[in-house]
Protein backbone atom coordinates (compact mmCIF):
# COMPACT_ATOMS: atom_id res chain seq x y z
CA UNK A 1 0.66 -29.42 39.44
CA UNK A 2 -0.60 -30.04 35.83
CA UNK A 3 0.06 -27.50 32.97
CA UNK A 4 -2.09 -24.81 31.66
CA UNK A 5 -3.64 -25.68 28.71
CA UNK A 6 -2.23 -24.52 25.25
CA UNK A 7 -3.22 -21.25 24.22
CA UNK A 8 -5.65 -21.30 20.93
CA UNK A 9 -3.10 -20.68 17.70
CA UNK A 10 -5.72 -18.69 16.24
CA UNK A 11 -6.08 -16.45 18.89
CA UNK A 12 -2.85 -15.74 19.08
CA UNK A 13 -2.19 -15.37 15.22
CA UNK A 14 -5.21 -12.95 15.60
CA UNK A 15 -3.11 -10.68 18.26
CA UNK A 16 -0.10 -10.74 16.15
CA UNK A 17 -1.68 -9.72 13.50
CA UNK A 18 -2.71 -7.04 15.30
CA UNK A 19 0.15 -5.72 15.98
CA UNK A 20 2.15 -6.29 12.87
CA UNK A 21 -0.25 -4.95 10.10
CA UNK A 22 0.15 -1.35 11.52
CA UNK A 23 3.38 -1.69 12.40
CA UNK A 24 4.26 -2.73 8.80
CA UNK A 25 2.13 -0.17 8.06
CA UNK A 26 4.04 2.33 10.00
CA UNK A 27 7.06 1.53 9.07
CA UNK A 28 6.14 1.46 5.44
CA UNK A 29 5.32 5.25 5.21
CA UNK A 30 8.21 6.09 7.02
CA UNK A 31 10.90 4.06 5.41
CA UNK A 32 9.83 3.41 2.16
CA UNK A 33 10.13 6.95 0.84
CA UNK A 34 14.06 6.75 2.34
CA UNK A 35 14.77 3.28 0.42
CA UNK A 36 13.70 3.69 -3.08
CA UNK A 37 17.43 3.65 -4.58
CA UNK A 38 17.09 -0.32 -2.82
CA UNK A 39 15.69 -3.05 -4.63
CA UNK A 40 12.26 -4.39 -3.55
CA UNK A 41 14.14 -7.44 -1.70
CA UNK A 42 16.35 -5.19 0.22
CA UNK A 43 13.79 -2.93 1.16
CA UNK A 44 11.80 -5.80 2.58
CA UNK A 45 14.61 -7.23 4.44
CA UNK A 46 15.04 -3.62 5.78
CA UNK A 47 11.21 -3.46 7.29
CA UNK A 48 11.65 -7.03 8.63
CA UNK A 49 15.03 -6.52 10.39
CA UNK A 50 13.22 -3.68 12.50
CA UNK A 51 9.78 -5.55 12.64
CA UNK A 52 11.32 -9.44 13.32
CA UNK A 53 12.99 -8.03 16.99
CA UNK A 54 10.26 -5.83 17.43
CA UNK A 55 8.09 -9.41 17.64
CA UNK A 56 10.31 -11.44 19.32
CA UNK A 57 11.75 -9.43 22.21
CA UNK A 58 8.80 -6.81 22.64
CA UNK A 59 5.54 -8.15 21.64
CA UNK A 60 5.42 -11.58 21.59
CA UNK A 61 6.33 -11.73 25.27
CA UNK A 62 3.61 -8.43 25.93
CA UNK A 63 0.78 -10.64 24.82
CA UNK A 64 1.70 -13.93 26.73
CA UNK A 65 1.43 -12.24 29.51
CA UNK A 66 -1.42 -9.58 29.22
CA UNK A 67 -3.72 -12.07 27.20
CA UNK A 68 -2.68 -15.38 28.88
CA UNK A 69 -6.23 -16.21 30.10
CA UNK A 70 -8.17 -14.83 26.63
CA UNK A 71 -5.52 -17.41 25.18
CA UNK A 72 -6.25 -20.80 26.50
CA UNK A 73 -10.06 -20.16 26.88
């Protein structure tokens, strides 16, 4: 059986994006106002250790699957 063929990078840079700009977003008018004692850099790393897992275990695996065709056309 011979592989699909690789999905197109920019497609799928174009889905994440997607997602993460209003989730950053989101998160962003939520947080923010909580974290101002924090310095820039550890508000930042506050957003991206809820955002990073959010990727990697949620949506990343959500579009592979529900865009796998749109991907590799």
């Amino acid at each position: 059986m011979t592989p699909p063929p690789p999905f197109k990078k920019w497609k799928f840079a174009f889905l994440v994006w997607c997602f993460i700009y209003p989730m950053i977003t989101l998160v962003s008018m939520f947080l923010l106002p909580h974290l101002q004692f924090l310095p820039g850099p550890l508000r930042t790393l506050s957003i991206s250790l809820i955002l990073v897992p959010l990727m990697v275990w949620f949506y990343i695996p959500f579009i592979q699957k529900r865009f796998y065709n749109w991907l590799r056309k």
